[in-house]
N, C-alpha and C. Protein backbone atom coordinates (compact mmCIF):
# COMPACT_ATOMS: atom_id res chain seq x y z
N UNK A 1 -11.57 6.17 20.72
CA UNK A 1 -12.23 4.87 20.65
C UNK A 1 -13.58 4.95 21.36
N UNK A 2 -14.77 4.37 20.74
CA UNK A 2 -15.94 4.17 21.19
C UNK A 2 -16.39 2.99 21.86
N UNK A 3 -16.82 2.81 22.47
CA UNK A 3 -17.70 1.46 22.93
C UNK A 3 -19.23 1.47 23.02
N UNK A 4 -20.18 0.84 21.95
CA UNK A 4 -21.41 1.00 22.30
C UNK A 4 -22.01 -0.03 23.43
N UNK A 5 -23.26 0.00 24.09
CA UNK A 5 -23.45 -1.14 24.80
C UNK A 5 -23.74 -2.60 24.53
N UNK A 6 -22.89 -3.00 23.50
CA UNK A 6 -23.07 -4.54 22.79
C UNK A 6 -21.73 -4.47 22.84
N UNK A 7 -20.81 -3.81 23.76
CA UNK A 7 -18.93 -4.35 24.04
C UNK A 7 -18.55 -4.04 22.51
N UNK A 8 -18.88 -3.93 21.55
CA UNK A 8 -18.04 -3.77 20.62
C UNK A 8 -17.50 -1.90 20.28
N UNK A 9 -15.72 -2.32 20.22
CA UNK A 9 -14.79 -1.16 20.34
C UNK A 9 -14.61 -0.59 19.43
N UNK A 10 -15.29 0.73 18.94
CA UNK A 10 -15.25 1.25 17.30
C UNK A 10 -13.73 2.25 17.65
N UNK A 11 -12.64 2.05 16.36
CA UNK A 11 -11.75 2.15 16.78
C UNK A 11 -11.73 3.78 15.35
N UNK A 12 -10.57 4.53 15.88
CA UNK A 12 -10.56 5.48 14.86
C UNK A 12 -9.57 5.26 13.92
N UNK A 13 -10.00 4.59 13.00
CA UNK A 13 -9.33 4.15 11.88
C UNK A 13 -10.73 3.49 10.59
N UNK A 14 -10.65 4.15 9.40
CA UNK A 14 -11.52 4.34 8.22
C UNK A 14 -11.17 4.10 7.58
N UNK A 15 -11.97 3.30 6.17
CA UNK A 15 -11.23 2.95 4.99
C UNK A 15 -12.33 3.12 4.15
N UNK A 16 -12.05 2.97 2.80
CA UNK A 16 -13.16 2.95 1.53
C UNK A 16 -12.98 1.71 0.68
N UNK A 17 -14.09 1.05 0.70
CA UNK A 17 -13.31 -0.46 -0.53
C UNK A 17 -14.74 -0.38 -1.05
N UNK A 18 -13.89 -1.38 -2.27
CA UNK A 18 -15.36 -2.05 -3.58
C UNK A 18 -14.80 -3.02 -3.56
N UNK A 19 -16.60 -3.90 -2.69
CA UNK A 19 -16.19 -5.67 -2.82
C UNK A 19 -16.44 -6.00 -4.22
N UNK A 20 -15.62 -7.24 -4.21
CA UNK A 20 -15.81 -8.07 -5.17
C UNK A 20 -16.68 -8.72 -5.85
N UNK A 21 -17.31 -8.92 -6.92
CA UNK A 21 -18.64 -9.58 -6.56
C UNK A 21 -18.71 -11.10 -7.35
N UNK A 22 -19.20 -12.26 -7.06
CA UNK A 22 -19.19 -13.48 -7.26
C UNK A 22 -19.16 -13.67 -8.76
N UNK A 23 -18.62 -14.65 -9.60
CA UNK A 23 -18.07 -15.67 -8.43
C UNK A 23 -16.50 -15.53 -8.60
N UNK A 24 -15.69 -14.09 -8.85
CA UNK A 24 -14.66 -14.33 -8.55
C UNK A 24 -14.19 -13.91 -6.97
N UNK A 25 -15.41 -13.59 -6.19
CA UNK A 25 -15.32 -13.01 -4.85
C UNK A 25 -15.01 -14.21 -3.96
N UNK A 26 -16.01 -15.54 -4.38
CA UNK A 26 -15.50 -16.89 -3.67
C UNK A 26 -14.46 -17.11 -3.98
N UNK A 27 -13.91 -17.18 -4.58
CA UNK A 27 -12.25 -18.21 -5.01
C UNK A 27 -11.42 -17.05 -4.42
N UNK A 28 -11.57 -15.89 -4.61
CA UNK A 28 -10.65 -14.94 -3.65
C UNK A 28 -10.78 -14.93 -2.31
N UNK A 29 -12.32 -15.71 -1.90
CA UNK A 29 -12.45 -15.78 -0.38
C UNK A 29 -11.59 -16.98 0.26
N UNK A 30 -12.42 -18.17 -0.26
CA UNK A 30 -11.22 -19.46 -0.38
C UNK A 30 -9.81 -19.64 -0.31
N UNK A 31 -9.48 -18.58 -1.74
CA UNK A 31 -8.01 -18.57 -1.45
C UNK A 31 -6.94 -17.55 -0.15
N UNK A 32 -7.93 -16.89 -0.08
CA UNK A 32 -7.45 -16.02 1.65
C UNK A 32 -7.83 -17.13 2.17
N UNK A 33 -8.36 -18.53 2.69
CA UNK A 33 -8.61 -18.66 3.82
C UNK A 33 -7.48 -20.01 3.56
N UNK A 34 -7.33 -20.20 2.54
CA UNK A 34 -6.10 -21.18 2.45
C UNK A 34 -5.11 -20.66 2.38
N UNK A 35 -4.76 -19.61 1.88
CA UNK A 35 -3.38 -19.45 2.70
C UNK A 35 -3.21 -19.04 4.08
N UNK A 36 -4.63 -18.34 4.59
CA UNK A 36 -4.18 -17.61 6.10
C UNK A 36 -5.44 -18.10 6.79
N UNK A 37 -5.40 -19.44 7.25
CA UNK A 37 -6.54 -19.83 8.05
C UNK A 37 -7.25 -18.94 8.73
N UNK A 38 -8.66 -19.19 9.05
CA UNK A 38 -9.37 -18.23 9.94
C UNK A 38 -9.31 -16.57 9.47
N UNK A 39 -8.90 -16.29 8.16
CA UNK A 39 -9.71 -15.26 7.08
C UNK A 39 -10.87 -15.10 6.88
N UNK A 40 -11.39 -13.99 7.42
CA UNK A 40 -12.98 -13.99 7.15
C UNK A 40 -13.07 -12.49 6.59
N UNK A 41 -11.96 -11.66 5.93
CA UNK A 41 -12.44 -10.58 5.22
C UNK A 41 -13.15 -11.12 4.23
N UNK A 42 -13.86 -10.33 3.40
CA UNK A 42 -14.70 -10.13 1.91
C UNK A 42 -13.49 -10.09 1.10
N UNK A 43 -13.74 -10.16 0.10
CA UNK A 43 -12.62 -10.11 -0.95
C UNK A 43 -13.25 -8.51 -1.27
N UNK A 44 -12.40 -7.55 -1.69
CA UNK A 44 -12.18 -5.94 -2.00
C UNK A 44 -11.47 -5.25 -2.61
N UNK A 45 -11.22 -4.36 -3.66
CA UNK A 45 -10.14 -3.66 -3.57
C UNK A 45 -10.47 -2.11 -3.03
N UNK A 46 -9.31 -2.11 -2.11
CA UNK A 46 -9.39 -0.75 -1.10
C UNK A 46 -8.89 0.73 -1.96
N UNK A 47 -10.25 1.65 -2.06
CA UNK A 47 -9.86 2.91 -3.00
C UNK A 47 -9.02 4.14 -1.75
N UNK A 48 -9.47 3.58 -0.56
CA UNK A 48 -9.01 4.96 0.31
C UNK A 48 -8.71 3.69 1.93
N UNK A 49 -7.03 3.86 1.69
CA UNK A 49 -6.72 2.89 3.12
C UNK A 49 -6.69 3.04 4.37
N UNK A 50 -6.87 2.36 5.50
CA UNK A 50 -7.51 3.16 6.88
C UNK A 50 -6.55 4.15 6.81
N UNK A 51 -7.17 4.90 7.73
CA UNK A 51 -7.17 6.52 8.10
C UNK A 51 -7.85 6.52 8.99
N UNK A 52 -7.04 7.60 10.04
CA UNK A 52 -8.21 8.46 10.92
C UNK A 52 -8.65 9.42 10.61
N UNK A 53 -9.81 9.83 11.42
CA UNK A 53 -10.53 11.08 10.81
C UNK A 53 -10.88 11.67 12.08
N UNK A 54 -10.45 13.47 11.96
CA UNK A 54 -10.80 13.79 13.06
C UNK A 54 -12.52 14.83 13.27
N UNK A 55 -12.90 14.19 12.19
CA UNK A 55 -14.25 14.99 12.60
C UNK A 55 -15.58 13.79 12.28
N UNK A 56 -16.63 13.80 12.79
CA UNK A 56 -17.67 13.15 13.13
C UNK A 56 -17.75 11.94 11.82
N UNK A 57 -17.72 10.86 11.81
CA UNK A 57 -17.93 9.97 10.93
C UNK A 57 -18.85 10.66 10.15
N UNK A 58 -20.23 10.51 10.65
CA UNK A 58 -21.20 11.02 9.66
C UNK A 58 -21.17 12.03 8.51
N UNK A 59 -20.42 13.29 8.30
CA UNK A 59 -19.74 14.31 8.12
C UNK A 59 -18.51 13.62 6.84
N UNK A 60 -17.69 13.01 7.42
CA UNK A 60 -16.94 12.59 6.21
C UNK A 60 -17.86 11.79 5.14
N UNK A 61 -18.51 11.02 5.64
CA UNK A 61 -19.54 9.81 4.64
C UNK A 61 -20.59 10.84 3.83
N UNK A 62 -20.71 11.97 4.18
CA UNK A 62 -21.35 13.04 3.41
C UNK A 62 -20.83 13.85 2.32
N UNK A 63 -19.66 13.62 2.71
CA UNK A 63 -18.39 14.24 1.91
C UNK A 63 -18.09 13.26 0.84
N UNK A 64 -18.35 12.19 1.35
CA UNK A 64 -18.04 11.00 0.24
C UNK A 64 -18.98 10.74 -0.28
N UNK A 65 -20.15 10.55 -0.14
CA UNK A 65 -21.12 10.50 -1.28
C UNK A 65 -21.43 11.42 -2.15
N UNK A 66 -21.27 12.80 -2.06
CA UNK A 66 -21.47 13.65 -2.52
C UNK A 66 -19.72 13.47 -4.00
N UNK A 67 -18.87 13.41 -3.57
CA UNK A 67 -17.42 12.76 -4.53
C UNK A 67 -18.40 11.77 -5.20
N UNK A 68 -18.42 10.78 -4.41
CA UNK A 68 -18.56 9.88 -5.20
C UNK A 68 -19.70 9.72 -6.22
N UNK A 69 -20.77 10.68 -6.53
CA UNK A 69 -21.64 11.26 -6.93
C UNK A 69 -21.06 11.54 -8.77
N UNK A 70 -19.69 12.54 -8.20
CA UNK A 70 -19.07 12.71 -9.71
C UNK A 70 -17.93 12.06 -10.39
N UNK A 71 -18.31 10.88 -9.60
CA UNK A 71 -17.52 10.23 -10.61
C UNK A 71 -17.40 9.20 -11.40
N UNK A 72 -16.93 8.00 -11.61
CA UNK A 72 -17.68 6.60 -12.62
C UNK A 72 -17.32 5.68 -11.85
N UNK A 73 -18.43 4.46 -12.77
CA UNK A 73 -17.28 3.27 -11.83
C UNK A 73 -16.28 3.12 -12.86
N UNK A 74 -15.67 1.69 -12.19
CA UNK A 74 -14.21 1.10 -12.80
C UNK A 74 -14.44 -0.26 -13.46
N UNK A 75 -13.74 -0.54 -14.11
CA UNK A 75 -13.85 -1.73 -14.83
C UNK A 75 -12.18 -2.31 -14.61
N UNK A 76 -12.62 -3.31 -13.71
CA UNK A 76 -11.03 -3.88 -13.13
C UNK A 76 -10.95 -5.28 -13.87
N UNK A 77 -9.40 -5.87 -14.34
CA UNK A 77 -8.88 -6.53 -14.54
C UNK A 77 -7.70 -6.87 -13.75
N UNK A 78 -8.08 -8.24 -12.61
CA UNK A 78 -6.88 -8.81 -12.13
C UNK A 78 -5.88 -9.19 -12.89
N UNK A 79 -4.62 -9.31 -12.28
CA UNK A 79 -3.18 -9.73 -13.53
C UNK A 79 -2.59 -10.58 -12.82
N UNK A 80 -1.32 -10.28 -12.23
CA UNK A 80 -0.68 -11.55 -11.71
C UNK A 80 -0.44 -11.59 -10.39
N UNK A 81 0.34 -12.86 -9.69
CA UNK A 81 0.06 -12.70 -8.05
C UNK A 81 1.76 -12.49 -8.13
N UNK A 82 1.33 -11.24 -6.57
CA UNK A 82 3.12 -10.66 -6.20
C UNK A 82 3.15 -10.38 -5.35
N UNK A 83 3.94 -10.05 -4.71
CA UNK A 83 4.59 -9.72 -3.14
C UNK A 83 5.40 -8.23 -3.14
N UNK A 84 4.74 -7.54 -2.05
CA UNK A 84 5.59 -6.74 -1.80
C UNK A 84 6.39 -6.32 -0.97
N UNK A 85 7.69 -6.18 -1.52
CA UNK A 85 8.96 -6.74 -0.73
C UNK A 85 9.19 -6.06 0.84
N UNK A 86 8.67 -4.91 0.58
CA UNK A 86 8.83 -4.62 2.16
C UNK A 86 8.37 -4.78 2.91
N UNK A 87 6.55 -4.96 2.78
CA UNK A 87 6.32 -5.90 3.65
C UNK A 87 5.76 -7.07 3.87
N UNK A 88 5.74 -8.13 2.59
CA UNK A 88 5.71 -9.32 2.54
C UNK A 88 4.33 -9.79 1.98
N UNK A 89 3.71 -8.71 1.74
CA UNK A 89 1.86 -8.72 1.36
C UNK A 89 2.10 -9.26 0.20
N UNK A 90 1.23 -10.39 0.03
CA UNK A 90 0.82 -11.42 -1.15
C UNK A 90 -0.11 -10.88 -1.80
N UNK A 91 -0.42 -10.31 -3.08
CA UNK A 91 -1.55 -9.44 -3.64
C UNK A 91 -1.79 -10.15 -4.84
N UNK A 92 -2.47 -10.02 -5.68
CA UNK A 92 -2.86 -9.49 -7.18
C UNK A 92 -2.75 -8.42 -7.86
N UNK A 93 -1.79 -8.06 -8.67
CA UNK A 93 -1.85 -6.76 -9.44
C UNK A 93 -3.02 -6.67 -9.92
N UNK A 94 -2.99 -5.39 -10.32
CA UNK A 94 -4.28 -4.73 -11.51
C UNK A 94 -4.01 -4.13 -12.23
N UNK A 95 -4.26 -4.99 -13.54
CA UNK A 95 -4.07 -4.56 -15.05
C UNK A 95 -4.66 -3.29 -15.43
N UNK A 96 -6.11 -3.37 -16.42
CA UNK A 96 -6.59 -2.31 -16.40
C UNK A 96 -7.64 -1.96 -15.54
N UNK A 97 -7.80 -0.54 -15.42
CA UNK A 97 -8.56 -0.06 -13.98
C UNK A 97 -7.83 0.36 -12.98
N UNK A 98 -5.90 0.19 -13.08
CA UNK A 98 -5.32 0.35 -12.15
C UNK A 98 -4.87 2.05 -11.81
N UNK A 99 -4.80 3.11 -13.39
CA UNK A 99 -4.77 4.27 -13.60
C UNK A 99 -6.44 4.68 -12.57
N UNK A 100 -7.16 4.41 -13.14
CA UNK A 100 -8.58 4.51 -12.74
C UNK A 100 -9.08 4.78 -11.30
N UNK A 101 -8.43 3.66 -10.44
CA UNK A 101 -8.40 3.47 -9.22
C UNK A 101 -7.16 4.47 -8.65
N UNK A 102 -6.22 5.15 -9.19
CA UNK A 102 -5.00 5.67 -8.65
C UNK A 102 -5.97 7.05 -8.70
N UNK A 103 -7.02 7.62 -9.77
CA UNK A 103 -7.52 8.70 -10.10
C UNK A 103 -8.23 8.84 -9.18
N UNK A 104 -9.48 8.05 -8.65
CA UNK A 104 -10.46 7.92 -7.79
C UNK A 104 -9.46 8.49 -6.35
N UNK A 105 -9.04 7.31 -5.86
CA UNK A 105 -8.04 7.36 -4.85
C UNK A 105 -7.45 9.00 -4.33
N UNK A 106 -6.95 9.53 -5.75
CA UNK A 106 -6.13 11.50 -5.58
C UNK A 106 -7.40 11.93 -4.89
N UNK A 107 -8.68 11.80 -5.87
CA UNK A 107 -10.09 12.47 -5.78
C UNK A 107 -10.83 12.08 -4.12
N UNK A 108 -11.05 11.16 -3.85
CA UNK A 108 -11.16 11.44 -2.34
C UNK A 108 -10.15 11.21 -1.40
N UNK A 109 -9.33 11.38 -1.34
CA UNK A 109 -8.23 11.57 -0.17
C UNK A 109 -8.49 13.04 -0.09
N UNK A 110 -9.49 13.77 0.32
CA UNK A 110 -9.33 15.24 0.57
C UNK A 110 -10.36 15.63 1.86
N UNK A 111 -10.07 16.41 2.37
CA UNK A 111 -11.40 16.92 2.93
C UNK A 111 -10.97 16.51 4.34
N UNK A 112 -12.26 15.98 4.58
CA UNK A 112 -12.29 15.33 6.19
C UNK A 112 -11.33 13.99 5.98
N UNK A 113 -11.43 13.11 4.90
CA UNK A 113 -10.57 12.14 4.66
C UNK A 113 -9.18 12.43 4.05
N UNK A 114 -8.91 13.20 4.10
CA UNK A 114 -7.47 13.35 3.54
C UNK A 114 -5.95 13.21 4.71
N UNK A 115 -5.46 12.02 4.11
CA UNK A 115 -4.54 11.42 5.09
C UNK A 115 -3.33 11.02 4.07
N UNK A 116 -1.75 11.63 4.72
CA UNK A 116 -0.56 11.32 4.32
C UNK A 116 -0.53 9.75 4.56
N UNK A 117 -0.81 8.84 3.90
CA UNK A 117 -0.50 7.49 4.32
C UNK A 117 1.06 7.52 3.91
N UNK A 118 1.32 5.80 4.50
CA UNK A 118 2.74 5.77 4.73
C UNK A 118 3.08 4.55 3.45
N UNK A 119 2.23 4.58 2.09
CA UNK A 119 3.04 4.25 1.16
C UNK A 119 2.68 4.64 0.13
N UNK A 120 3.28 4.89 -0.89
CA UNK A 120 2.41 5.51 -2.18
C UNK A 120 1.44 4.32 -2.45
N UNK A 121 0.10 4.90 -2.92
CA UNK A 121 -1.12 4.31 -3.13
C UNK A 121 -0.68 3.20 -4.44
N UNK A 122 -1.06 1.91 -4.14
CA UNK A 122 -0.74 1.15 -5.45
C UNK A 122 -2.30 -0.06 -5.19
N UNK A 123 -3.12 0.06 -6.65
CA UNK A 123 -4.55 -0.67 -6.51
C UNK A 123 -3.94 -2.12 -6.41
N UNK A 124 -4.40 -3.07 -5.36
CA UNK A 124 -4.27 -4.70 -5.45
C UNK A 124 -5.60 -5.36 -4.52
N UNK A 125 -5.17 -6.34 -4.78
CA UNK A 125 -6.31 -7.29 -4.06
C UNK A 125 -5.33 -8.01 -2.74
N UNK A 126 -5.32 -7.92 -1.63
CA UNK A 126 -4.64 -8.45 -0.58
C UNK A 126 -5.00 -10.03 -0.81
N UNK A 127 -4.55 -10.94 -0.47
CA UNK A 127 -4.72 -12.39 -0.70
C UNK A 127 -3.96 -13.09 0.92
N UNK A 128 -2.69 -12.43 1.28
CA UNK A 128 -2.07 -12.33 2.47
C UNK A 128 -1.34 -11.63 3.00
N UNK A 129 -1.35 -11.28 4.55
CA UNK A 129 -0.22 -10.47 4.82
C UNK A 129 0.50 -10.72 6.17
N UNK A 130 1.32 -10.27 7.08
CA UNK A 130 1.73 -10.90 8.11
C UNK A 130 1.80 -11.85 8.25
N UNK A 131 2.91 -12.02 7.26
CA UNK A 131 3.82 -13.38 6.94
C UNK A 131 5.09 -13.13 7.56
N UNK A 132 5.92 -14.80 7.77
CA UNK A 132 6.86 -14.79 7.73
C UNK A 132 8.02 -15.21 6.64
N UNK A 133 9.12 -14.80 6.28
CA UNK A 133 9.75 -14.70 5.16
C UNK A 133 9.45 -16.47 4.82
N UNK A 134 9.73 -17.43 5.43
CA UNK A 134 9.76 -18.80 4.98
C UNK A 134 8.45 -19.20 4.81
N UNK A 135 7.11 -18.07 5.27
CA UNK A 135 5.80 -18.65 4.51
C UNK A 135 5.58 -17.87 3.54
N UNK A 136 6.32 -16.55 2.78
CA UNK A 136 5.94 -16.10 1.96
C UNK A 136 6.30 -17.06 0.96
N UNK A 137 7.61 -17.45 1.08
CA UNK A 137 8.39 -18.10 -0.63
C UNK A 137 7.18 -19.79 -0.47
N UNK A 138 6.35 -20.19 0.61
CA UNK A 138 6.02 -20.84 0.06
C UNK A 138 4.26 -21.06 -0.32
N UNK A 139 3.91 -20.00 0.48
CA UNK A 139 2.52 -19.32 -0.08
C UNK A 139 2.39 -18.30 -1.22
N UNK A 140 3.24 -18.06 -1.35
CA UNK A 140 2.86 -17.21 -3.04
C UNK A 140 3.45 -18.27 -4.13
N UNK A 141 3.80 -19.25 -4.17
CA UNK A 141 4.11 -20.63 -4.76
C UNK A 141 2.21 -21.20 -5.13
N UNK A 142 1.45 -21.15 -3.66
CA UNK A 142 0.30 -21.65 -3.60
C UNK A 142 -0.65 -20.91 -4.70
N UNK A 143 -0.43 -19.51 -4.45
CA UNK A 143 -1.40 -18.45 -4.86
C UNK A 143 -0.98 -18.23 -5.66
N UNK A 144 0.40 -18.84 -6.64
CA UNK A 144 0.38 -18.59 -8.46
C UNK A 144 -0.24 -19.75 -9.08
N UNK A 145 -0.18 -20.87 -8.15
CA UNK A 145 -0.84 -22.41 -8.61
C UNK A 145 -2.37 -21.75 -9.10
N UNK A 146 -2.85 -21.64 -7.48
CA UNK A 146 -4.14 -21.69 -7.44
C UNK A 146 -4.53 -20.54 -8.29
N UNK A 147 -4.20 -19.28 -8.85
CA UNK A 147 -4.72 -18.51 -10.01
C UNK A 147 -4.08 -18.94 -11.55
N UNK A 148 -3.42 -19.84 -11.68
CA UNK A 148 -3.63 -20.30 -12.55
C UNK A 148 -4.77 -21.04 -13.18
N UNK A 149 -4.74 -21.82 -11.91
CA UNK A 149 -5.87 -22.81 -12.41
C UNK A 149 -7.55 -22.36 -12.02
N UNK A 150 -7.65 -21.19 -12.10
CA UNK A 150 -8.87 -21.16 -12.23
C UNK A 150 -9.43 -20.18 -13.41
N UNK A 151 -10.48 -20.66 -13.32
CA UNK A 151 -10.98 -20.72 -15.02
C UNK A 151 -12.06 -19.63 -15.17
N UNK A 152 -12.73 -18.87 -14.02
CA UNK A 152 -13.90 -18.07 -14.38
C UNK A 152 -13.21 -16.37 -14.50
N UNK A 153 -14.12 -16.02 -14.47
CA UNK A 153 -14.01 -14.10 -14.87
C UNK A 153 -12.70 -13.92 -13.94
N UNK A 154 -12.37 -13.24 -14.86
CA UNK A 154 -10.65 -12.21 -14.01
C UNK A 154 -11.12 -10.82 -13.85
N UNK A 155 -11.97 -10.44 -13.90
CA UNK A 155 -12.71 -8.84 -14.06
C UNK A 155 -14.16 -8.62 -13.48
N UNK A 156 -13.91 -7.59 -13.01
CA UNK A 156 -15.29 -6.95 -12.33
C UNK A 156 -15.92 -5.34 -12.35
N UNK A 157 -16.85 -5.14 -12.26
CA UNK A 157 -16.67 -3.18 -12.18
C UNK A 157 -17.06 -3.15 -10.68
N UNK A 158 -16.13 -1.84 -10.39
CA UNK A 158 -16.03 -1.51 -9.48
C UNK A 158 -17.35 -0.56 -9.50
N UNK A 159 -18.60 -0.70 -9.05
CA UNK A 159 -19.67 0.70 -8.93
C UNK A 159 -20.19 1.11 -8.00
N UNK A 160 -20.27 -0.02 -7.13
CA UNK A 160 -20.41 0.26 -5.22
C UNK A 160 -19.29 0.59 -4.25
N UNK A 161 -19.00 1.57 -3.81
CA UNK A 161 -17.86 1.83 -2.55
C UNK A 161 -18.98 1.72 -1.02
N UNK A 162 -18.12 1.00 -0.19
CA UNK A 162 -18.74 0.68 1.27
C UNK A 162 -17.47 1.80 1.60
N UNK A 163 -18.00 2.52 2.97
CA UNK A 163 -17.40 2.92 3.98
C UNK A 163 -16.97 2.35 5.53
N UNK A 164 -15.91 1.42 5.45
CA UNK A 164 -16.18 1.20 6.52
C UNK A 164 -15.27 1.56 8.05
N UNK A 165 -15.13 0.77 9.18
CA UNK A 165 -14.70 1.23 10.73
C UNK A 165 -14.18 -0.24 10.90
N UNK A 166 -12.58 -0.06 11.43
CA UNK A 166 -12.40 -0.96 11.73
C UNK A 166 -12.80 -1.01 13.57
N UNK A 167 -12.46 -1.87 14.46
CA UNK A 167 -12.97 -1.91 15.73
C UNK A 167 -11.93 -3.48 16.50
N UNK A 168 -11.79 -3.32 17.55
CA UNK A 168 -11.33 -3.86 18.19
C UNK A 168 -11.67 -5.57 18.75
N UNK A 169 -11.20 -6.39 18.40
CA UNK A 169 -12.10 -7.88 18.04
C UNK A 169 -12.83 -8.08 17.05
N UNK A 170 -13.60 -7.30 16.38
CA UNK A 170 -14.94 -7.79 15.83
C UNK A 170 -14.33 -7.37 13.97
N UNK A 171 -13.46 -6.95 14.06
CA UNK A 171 -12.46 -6.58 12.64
C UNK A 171 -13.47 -5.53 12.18
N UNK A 172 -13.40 -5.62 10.62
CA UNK A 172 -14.33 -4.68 10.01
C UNK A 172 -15.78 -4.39 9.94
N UNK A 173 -16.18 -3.00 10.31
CA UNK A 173 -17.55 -3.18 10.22
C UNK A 173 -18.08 -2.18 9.34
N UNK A 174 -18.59 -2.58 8.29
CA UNK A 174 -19.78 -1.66 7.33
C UNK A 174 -20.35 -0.16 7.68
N UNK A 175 -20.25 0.84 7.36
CA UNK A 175 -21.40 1.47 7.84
C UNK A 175 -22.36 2.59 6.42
N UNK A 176 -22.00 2.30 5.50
CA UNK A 176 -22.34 2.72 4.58
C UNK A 176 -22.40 2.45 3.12
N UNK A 177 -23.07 2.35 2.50
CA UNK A 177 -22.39 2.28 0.62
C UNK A 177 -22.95 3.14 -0.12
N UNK A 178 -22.32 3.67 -1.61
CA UNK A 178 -23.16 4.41 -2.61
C UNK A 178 -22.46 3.86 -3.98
N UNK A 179 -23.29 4.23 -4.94
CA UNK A 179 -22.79 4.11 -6.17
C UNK A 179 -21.88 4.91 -6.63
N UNK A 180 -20.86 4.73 -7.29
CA UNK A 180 -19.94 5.88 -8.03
C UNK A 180 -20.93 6.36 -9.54
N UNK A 181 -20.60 7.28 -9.50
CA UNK A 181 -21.32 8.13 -10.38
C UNK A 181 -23.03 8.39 -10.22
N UNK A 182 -23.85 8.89 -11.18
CA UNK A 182 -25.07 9.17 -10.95
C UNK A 182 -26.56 7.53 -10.81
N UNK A 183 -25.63 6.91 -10.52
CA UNK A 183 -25.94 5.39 -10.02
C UNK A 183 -27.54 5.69 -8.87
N UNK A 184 -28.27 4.78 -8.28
CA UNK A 184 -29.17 4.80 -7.43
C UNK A 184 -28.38 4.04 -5.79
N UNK A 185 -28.10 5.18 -5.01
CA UNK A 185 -27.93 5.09 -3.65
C UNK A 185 -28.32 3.25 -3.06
N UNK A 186 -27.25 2.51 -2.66
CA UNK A 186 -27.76 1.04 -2.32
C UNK A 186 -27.88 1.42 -1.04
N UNK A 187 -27.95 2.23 0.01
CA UNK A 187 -28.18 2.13 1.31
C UNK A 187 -27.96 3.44 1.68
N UNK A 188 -28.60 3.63 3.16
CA UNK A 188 -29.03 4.97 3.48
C UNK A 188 -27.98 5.21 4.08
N UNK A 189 -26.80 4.47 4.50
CA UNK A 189 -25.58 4.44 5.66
C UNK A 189 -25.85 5.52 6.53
N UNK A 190 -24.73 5.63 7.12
CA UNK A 190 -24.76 6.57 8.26
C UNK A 190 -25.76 7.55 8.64
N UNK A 191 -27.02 7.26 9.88
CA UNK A 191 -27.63 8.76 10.10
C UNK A 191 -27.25 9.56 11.55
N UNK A 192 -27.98 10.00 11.81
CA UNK A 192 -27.19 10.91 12.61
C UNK A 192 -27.01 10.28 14.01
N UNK A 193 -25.79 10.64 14.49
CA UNK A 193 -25.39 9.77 16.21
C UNK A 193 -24.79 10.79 16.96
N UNK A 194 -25.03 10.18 18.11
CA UNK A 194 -24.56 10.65 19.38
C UNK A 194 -23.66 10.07 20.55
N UNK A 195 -23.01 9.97 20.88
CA UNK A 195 -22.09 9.31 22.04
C UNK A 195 -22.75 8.09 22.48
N UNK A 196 -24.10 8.23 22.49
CA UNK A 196 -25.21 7.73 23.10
C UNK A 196 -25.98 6.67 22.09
N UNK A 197 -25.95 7.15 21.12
CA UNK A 197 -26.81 6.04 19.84
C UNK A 197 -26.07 6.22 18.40
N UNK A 198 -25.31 4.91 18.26
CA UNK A 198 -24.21 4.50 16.99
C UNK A 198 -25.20 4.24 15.65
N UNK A 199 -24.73 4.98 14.63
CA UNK A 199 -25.45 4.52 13.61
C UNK A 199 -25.66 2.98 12.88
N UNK A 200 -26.87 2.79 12.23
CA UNK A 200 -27.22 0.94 11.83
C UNK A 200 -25.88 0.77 10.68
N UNK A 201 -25.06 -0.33 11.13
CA UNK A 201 -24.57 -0.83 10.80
C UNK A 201 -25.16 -2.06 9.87
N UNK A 202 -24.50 -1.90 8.49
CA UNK A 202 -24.95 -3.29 7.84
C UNK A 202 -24.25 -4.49 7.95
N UNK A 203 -25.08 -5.52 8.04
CA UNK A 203 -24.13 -6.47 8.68
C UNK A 203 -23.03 -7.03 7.44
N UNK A 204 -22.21 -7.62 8.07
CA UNK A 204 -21.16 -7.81 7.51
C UNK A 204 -20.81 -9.40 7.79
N UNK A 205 -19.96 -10.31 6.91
CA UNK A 205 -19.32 -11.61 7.62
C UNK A 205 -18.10 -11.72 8.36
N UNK A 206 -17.24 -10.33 8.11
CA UNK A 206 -15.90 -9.79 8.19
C UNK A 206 -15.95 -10.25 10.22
């Protein structure tokens, strides 16, 4: 664990997601914050789930742009809202794009990022989690209402992946993005650090 001198605790734990982008990103923001008050993630779907990494941030995010270099984006279609039973997470399946995202996913889990996680990889959109059994049966009641009734795009492409750090209070923080495939670089992310000077973080609402 790090601490730079602005108190905030960069913790060793990494993930890879592609946000959502408007306007089905609001109604997915909305609807996280109605079922789980005081939600302030982005709406995302996560291609690579935290992980630690034991060699220099900068170094893996090099590793990943360079992947993510050869490969495409995705063209996602949300499907229906479900729960998974073991541990109570309120999601959105994914129709097509869900092979796509399972492919991506094999393709960077390697390297500096390559981590045995503890469930087989399945693509969704989180909506809630750390529930209790008597608010699941009646928040996923909410979250089949409320995707019913809404009426705009069910689909997005996935072509930007962020890299980000989770951290201690301050939840998720940004530190990188690129395009999948031979796309134009949206940000310079990570340059080089020292114990002493943390790389520019993009800001985030998370």
């Amino acid at each position: 664990m790090f601490s730079d001198p602005s108190g905030v605790e960069y913790l060793n734990s990494f993930a890879l997601v592609s946000y959502i982008p408007e306007p089905l990103a609001g109604f997915l923001d909305r609807l996280r914050c109605e079922l789980v008050p005081n939600c302030f993630l982005r709406a995302h779907v996560t291609i690579l789930p935290p992980r630690p990494i034991e060699s220099p941030p900068e170094k893996a995010w090099t590793e990943l742009r360079d992947s993510a270099y050869r490969l495409s984006p995705i063209d996602v279609e949300l499907a229906a809202v479900e729960v998974f039973p073991v541990s109570d997470v309120i999601y959105i399946s994914i129709g097509k794009g869900h092979d796509a995202l399972k492919q991506t996913h094999a393709k960077l889990n390697a390297a500096r990022l390559a981590y045995r996680e503890p469930f087989p990889f399945h693509p969704h959109i989180t909506l809630a989690q750390n529930l209790t059994p008597d608010q699941v049966d009646e928040l996923i009641e909410v979250a089949r209402r409320r995707w019913a009734e809404y009426k705009g795009p069910q689909g997005f492409r996935a072509g930007v992946v962020t890299f980000v750090q989770n951290t201690r209070w301050h939840g998720w923080i940004d530190l990188g993005e690129t395009a999948l495939g031979r796309g134009v670089e949206t940000g310079t992310g990570l340059g080089p650090a020292t114990t002493q000077e943390r790389p520019r973080f993009y800001p985030t609402p998370e």
